[in-house]
N, C-alpha and C. Protein backbone atom coordinates (compact mmCIF):
# COMPACT_ATOMS: atom_id res chain seq x y z
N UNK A 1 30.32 52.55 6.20
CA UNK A 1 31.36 52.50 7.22
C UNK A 1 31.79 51.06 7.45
N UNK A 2 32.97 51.50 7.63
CA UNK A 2 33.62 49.72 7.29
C UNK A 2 33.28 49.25 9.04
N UNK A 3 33.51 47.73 9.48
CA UNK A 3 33.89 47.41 10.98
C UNK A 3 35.50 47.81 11.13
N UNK A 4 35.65 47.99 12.50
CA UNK A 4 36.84 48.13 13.05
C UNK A 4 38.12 47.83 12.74
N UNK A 5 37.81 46.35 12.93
CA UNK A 5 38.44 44.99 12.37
C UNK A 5 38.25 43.59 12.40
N UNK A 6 39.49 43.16 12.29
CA UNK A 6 38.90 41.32 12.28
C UNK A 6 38.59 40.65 13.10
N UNK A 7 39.60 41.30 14.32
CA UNK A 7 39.35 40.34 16.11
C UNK A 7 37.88 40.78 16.22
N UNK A 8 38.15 39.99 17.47
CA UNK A 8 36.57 39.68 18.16
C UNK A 8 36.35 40.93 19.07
N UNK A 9 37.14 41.04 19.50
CA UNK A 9 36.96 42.57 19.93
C UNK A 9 36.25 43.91 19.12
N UNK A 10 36.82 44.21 18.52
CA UNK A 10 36.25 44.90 16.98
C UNK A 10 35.02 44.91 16.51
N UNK A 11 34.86 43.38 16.44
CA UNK A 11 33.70 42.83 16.58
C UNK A 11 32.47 43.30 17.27
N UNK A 12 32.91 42.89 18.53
CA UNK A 12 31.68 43.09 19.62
C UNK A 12 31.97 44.73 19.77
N UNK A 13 32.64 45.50 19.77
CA UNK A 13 32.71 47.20 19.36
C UNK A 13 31.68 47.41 18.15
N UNK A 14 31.73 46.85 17.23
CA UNK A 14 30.93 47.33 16.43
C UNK A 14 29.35 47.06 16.27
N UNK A 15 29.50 45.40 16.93
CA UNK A 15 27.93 45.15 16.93
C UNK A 15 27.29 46.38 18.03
N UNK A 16 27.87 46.84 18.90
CA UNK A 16 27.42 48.29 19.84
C UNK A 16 27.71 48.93 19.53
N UNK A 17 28.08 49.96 18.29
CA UNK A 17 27.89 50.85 18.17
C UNK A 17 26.94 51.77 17.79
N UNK A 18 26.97 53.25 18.11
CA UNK A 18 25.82 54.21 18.02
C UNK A 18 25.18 54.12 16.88
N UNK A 19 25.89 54.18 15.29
CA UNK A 19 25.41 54.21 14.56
C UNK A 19 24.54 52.56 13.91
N UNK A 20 23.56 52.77 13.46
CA UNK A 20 22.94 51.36 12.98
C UNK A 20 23.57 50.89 11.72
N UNK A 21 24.02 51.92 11.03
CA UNK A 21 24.77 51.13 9.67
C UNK A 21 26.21 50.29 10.12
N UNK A 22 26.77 50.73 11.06
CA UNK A 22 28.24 49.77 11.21
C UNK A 22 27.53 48.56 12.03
N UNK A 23 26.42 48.42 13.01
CA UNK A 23 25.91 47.23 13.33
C UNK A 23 25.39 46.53 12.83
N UNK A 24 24.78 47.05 11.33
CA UNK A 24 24.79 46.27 10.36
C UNK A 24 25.64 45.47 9.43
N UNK A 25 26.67 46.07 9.00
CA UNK A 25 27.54 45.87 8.55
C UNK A 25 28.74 44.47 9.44
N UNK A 26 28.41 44.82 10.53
CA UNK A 26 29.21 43.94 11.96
C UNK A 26 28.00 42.64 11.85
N UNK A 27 27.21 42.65 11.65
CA UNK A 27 26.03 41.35 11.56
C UNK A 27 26.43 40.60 10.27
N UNK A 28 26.46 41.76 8.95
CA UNK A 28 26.78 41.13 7.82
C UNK A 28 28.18 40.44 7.71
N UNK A 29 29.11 41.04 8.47
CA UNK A 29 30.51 40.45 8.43
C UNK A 29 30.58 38.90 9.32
N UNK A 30 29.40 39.21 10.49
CA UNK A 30 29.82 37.65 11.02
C UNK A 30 28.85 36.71 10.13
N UNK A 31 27.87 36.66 9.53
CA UNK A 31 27.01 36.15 9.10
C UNK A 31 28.05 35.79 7.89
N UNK A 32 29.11 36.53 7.42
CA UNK A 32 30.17 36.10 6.10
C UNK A 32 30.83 34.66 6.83
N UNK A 33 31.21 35.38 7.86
CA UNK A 33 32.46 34.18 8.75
C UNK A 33 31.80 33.03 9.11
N UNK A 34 30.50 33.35 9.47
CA UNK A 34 29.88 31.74 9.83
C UNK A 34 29.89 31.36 8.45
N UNK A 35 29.15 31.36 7.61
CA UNK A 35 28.79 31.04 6.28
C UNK A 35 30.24 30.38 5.18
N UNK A 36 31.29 31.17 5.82
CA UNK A 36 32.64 30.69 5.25
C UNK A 36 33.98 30.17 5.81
N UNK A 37 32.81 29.71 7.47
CA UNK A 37 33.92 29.41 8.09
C UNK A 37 35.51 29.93 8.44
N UNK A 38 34.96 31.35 8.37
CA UNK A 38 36.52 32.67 8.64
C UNK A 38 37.04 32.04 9.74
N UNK A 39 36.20 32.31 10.68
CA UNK A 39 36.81 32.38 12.13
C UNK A 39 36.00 30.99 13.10
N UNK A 40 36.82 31.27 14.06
CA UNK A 40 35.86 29.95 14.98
C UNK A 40 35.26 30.68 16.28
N UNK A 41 33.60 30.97 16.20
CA UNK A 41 33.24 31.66 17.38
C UNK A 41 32.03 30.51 18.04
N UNK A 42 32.41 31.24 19.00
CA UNK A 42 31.91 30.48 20.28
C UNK A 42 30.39 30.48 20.13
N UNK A 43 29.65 29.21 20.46
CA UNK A 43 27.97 29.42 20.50
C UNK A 43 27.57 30.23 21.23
N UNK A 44 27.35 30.39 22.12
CA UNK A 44 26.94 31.40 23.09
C UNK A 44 27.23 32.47 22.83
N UNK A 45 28.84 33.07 22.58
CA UNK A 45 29.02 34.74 22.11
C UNK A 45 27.47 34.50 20.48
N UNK A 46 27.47 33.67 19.92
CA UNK A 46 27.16 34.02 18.70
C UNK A 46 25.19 33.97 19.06
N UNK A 47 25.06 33.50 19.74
CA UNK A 47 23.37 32.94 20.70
C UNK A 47 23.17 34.89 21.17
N UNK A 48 24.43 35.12 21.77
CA UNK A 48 23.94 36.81 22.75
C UNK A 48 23.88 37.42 21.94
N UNK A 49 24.85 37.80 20.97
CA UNK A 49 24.72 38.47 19.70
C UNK A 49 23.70 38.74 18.93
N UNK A 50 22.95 37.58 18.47
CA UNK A 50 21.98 37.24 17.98
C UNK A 50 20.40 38.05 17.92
N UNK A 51 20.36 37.50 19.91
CA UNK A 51 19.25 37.74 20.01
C UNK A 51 19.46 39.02 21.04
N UNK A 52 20.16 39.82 21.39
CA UNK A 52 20.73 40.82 21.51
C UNK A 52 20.14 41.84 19.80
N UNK A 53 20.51 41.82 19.37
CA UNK A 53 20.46 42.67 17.82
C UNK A 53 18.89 42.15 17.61
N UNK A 54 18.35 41.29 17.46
CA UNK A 54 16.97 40.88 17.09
C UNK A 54 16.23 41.89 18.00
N UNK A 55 16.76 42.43 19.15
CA UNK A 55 15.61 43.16 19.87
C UNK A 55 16.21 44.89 19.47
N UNK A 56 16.97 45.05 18.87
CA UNK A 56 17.89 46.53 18.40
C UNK A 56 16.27 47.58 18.00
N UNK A 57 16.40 48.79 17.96
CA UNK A 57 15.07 49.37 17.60
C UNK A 57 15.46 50.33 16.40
N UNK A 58 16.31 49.30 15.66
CA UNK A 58 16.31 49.59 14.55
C UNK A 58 15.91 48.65 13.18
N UNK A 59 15.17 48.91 12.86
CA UNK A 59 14.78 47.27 11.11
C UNK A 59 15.62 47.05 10.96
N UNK A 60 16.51 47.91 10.08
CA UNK A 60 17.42 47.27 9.55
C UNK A 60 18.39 46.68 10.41
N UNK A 61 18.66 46.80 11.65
CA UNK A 61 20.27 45.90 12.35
C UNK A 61 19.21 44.71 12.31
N UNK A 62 17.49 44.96 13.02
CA UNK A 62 17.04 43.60 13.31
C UNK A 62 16.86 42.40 12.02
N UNK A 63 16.56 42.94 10.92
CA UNK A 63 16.60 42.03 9.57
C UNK A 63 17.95 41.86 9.20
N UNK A 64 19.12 42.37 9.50
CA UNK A 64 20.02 41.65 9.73
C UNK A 64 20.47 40.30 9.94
N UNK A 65 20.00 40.62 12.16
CA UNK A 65 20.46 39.78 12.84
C UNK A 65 19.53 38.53 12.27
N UNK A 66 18.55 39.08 11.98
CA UNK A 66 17.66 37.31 11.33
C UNK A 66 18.28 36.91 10.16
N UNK A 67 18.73 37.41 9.46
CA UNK A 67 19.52 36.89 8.38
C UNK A 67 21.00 36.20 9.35
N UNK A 68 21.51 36.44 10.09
CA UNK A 68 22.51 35.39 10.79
C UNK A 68 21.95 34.41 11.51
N UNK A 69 20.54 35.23 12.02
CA UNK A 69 19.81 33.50 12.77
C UNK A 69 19.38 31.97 12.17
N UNK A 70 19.25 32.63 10.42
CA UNK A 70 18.99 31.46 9.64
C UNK A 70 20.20 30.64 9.60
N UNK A 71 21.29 31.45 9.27
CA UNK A 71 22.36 30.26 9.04
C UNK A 71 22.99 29.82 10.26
N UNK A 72 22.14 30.33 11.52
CA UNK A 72 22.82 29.24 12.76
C UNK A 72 21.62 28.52 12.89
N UNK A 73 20.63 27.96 12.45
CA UNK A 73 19.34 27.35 12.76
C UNK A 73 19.79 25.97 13.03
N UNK A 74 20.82 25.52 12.70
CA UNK A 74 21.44 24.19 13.21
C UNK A 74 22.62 23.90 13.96
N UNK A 75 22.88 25.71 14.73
CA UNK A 75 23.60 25.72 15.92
C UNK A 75 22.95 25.89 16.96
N UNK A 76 22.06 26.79 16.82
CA UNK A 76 21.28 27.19 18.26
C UNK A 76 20.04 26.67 18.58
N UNK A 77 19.69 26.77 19.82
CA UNK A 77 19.11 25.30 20.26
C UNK A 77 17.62 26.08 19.65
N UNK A 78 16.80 25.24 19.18
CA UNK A 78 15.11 25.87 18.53
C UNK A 78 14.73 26.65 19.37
N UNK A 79 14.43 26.09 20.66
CA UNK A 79 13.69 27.06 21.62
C UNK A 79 13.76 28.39 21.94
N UNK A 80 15.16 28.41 21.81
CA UNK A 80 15.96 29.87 22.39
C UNK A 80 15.70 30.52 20.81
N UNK A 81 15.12 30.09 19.59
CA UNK A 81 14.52 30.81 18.49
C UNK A 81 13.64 31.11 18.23
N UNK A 82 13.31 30.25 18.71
CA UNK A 82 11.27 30.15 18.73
C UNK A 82 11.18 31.11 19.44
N UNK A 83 11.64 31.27 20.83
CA UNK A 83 11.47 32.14 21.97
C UNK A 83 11.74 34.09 21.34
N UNK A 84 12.91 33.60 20.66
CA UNK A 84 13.40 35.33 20.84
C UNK A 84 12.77 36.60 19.31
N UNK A 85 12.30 34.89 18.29
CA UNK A 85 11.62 35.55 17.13
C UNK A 85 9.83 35.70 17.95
N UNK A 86 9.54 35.17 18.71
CA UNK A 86 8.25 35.75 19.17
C UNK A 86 8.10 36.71 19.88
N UNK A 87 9.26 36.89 20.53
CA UNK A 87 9.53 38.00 21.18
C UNK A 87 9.25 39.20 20.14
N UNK A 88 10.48 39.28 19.22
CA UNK A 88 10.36 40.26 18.30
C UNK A 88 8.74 40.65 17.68
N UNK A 89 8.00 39.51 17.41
CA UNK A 89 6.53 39.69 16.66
C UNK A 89 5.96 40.88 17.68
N UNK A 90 6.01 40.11 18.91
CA UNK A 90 5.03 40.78 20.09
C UNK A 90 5.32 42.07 20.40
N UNK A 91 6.50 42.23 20.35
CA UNK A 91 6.43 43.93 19.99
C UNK A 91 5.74 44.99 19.35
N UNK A 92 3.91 44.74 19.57
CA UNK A 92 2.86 44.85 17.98
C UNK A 92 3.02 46.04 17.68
N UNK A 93 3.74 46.82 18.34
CA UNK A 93 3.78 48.67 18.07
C UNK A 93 4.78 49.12 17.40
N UNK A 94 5.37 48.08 16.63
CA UNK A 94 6.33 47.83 15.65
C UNK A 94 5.33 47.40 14.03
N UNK A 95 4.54 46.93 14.49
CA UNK A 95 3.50 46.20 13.25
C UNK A 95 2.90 47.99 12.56
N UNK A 96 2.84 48.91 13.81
CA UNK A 96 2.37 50.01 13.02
C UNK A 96 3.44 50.87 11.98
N UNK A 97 4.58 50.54 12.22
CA UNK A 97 5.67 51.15 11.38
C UNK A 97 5.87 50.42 10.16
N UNK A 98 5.99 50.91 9.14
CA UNK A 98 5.67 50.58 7.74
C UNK A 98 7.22 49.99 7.49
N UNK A 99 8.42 50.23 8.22
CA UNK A 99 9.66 50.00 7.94
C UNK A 99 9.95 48.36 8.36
N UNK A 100 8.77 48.55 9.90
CA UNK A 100 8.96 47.16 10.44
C UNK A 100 8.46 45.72 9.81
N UNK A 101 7.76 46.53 8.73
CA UNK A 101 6.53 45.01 8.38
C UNK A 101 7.63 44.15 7.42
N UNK A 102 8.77 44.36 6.67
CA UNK A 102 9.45 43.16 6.11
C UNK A 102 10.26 42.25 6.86
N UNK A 103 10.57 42.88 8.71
CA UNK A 103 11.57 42.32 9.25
C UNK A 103 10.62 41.89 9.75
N UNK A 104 9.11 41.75 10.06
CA UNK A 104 8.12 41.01 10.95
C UNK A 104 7.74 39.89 10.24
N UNK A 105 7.54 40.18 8.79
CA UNK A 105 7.37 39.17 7.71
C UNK A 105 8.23 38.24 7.87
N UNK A 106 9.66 38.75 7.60
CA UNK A 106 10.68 37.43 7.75
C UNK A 106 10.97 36.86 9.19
N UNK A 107 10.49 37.42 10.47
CA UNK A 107 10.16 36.29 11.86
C UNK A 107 9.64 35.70 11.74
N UNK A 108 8.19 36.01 10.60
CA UNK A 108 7.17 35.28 10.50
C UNK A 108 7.62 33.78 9.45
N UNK A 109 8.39 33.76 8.45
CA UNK A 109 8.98 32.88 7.99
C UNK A 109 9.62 32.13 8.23
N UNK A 110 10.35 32.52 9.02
CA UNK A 110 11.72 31.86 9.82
C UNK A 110 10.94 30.86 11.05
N UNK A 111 9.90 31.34 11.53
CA UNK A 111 9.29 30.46 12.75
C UNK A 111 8.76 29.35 11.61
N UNK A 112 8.46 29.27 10.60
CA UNK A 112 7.85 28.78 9.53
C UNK A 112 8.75 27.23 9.35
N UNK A 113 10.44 27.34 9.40
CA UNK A 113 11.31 26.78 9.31
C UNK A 113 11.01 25.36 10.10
N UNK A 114 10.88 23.83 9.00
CA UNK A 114 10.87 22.76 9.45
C UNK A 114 11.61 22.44 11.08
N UNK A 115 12.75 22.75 10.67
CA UNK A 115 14.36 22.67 11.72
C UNK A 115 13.82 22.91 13.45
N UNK A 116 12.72 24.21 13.21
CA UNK A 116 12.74 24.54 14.65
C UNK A 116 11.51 23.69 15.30
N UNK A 117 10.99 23.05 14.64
CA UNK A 117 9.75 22.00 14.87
C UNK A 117 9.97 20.89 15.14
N UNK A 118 11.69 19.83 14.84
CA UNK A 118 11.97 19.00 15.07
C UNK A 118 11.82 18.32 15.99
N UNK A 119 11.58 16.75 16.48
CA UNK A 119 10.86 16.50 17.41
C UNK A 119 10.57 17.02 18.93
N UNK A 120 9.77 18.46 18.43
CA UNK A 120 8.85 19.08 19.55
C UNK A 120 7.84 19.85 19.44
N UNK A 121 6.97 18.89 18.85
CA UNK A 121 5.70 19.95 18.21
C UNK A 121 5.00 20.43 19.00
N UNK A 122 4.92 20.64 20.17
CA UNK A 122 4.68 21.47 21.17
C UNK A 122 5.18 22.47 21.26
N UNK A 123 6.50 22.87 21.26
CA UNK A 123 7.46 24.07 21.01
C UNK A 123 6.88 25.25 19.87
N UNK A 124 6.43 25.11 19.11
CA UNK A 124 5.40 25.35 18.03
C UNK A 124 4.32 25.71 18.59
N UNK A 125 3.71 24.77 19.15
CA UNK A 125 2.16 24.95 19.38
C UNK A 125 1.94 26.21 20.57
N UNK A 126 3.18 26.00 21.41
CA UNK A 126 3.07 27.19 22.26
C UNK A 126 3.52 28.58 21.67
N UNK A 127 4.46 28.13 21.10
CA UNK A 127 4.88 29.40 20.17
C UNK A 127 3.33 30.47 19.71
N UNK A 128 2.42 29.15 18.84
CA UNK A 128 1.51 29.54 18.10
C UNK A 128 0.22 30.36 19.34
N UNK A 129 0.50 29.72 20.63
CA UNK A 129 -0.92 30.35 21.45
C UNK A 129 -0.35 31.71 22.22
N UNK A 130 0.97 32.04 21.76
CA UNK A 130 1.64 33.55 22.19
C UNK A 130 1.08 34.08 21.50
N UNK A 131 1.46 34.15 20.05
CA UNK A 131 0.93 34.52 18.96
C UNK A 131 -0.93 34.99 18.59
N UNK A 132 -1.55 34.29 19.12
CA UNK A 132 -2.85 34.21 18.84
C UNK A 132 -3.21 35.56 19.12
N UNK A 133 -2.44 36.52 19.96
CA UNK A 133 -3.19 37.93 20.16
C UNK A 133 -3.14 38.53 19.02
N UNK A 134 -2.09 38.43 18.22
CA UNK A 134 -2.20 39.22 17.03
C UNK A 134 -2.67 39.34 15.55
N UNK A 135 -3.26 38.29 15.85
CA UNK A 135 -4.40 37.72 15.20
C UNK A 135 -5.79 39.27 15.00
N UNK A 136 -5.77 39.37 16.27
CA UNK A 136 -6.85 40.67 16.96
C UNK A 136 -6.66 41.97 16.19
N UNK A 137 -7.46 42.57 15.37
CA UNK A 137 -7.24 43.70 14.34
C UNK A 137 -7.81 45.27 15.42
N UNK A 138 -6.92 46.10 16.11
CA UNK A 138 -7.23 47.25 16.68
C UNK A 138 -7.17 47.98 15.66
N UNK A 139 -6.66 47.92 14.37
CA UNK A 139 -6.66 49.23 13.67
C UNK A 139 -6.37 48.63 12.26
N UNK A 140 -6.58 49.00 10.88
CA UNK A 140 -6.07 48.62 10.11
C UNK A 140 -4.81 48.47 9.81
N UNK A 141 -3.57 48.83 10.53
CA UNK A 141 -2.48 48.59 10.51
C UNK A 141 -1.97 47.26 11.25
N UNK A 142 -2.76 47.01 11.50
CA UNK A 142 -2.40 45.49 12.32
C UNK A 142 -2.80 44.62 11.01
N UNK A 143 -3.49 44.69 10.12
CA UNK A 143 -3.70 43.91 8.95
C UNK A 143 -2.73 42.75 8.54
N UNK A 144 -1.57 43.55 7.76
CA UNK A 144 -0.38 43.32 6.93
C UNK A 144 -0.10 41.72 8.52
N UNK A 145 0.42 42.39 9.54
CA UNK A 145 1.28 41.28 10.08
C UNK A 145 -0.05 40.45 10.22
N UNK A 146 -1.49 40.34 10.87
CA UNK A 146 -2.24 39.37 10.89
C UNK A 146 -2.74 38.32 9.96
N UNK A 147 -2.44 38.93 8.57
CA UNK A 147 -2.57 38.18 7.94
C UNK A 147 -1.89 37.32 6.91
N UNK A 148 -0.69 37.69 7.44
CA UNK A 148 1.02 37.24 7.45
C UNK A 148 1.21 35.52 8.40
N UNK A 149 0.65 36.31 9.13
CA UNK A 149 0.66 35.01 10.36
C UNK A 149 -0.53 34.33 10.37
N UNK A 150 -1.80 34.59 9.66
CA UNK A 150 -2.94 33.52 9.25
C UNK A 150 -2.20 32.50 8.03
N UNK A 151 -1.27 33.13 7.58
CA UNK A 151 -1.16 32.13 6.23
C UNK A 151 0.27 31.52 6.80
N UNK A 152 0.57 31.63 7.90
CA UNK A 152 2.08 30.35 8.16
C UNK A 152 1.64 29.53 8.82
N UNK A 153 2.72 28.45 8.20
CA UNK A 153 2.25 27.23 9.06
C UNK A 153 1.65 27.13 10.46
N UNK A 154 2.72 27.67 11.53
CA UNK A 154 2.96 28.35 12.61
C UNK A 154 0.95 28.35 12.96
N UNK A 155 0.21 28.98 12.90
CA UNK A 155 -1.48 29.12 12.86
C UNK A 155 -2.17 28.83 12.10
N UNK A 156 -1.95 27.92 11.18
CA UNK A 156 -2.48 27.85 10.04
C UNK A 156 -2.84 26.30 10.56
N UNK A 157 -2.33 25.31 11.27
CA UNK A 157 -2.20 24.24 11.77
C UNK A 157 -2.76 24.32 12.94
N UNK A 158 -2.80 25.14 14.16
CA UNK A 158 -2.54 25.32 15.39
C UNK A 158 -4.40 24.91 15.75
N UNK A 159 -4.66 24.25 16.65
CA UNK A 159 -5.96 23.62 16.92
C UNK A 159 -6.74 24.74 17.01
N UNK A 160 -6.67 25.83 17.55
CA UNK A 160 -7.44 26.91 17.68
C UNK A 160 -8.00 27.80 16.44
N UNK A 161 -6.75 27.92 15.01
CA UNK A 161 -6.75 28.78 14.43
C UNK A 161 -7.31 27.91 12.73
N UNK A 162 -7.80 26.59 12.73
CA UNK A 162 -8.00 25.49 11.64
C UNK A 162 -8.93 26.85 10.62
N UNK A 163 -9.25 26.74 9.52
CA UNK A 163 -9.97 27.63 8.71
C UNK A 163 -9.98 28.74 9.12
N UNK A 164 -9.38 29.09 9.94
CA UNK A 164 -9.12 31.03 9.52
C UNK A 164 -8.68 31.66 9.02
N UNK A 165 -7.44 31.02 7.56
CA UNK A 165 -6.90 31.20 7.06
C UNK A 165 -7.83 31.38 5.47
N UNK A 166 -9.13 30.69 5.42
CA UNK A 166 -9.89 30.53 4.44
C UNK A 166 -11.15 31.88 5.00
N UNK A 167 -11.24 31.41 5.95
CA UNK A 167 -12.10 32.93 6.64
C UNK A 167 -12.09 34.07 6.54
N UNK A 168 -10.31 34.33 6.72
CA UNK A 168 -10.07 36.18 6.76
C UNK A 168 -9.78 36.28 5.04
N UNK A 169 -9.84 35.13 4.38
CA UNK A 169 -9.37 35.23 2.67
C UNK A 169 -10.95 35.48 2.00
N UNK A 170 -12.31 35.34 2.68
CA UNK A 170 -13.43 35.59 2.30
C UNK A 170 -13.76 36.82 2.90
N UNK A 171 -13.48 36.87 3.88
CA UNK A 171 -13.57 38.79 4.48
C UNK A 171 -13.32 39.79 4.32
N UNK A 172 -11.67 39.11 3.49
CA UNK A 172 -11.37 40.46 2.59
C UNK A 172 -12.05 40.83 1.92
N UNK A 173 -12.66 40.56 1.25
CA UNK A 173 -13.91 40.83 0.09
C UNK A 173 -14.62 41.93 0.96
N UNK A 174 -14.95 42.23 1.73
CA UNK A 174 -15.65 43.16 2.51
C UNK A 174 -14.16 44.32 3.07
N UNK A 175 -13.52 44.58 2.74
CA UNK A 175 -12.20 45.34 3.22
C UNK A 175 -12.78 46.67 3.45
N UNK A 176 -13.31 47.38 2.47
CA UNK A 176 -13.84 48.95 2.08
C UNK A 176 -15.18 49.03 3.43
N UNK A 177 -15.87 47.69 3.93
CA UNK A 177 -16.99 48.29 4.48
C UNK A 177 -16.61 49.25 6.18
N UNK A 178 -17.44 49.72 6.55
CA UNK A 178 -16.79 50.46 7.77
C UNK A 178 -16.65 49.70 9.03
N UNK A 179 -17.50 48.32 8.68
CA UNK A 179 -16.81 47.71 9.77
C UNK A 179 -16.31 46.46 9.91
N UNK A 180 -15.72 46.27 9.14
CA UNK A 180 -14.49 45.21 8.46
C UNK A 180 -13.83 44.72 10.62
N UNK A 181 -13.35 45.81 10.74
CA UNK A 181 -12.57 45.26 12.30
C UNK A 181 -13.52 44.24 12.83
N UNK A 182 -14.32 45.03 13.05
CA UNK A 182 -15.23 44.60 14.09
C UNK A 182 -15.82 43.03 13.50
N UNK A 183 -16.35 42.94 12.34
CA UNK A 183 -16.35 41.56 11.78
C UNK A 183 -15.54 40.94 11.77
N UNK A 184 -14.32 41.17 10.99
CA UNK A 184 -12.96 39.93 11.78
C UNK A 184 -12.73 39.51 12.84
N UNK A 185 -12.92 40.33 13.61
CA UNK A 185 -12.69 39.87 15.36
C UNK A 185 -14.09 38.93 15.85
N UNK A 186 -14.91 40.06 15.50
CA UNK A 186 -16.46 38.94 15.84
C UNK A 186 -15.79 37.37 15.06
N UNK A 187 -15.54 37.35 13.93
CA UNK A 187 -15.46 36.05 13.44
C UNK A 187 -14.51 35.37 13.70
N UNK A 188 -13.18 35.75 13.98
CA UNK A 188 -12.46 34.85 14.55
C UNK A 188 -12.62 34.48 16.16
N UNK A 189 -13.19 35.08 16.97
CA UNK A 189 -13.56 34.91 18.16
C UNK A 189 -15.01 33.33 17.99
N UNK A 190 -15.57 33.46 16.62
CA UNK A 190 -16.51 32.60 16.29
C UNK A 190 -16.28 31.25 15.64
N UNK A 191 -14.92 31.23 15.25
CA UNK A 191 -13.74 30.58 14.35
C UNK A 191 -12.89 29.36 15.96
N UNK A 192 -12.45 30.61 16.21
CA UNK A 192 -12.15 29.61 17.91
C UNK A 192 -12.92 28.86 18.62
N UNK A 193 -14.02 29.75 19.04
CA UNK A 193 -14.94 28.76 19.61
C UNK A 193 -15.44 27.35 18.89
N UNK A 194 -15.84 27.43 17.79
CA UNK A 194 -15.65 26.05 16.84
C UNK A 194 -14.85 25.32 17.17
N UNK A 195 -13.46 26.20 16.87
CA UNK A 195 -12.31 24.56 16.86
C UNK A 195 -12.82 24.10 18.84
N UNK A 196 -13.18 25.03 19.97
CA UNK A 196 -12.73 24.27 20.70
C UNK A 196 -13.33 23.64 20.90
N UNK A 197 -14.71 24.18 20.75
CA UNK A 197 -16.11 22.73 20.53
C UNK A 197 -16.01 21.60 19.92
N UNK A 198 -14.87 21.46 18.92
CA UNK A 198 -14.61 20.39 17.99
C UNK A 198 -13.83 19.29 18.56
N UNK A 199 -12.75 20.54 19.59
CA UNK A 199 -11.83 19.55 20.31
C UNK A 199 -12.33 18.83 21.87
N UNK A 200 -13.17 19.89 22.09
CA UNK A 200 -14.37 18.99 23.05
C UNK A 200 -14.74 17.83 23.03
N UNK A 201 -16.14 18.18 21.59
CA UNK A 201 -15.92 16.92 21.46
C UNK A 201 -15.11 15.89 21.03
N UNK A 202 -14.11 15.79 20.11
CA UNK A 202 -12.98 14.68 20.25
C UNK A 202 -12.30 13.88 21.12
N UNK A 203 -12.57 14.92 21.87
CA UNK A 203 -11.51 14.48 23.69
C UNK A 203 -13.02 13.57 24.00
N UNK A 204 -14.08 14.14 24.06
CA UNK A 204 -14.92 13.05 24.64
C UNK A 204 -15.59 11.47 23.88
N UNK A 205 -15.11 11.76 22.76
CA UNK A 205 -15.20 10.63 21.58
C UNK A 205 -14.09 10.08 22.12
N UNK A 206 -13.11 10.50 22.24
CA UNK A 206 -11.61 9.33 22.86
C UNK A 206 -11.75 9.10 23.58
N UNK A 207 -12.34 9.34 25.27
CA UNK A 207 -12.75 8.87 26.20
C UNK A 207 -12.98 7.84 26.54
């Protein structure tokens, strides 16, 4: 189904409409116009849009709208990205749908993105201690995204999460036993406490 038309009107008709394939299609058409400079739209209409569709409860409009969030990554301000792709992660009852795990994968990439780290590595770091719940394995379906997000930068860096990325890559080795959960969690709960003992002591070595 084609969009409406070219105005902006049309536009914003189609990014709301019932069906998910023309709001797809309405994502892919502005994501053309930014990319080729069609039209001249406003930051903010293109900011609501955005993160408007990123929360849609459909995959496909939402892997879309992240495919237009990349090519505004040097219009819209980091935070308000950082903010609305963690949003999307935390939705973990999305991690159980098998449709959701490539559009969770690519939040997970996109937070990955140098651009949104630019001088505010804090912006990041908080990003990363939202994040840390899902780390937590309730079921084997939480797997795929936890260990998606052990291997990005994003926790892979983050003071809390240092070698857990080498940890849950030796645990797998135990995947088949029956209590695989319960050891990951025991160990990353054992993984944290380290780093903060580490950062304990550091803070009191700088002292």
């Amino acid at each position: 189904m084609a969009i409406l038309g070219d105005s902006d009107t049309s536009l914003l008709l189609s990014l709301k409409h019932p069906q998910p394939v023309v709001r797809v299609s309405a994502l892919t058409h502005l994501k053309d116009a930014i990319t080729y400079q069609q039209q001249n739209l406003n930051a903010a209409f293109l900011r609501d849009v955005v993160m408007e569709s990123l929360q849609d409860d459909e995959p496909t409009v939402a892997a879309a709208a992240i495919k237009v969030l990349e090519v505004l990554l040097d219009v819209l301000e980091p935070e308000d990205v950082v903010t609305n792709l963690v949003s999307l992660l935390l939705r973990r009852q999305l991690s159980h749908a098998e449709a959701w795990l490539p559009v969770l994968t690519e939040a997970v990439r996109l937070l990955s993105d140098p651009r949104l780290g630019n001088g505010d590595a804090e912006r990041l770091q908080r990003a990363g201690w939202r994040l840390l719940p899902l780390l937590v394995l309730s079921s084997p379906a939480d797997l795929p995204l936890s260990s998606c997000l052990t291997r990005c930068p994003l926790l892979r860096t983050h003071p809390l999460t240092l070698t857990w990325e080498q940890e849950l890559e030796a645990l797998m080795k135990t995947r088949s036993e029956p209590d695989f959960l319960v050891t990951v969690n025991e160990r990353l709960v054992s993984t944290m406490t380290k780093n903060i003992s580490d950062m304990e002591k550091l803070c009191r070595k700088d002292a």
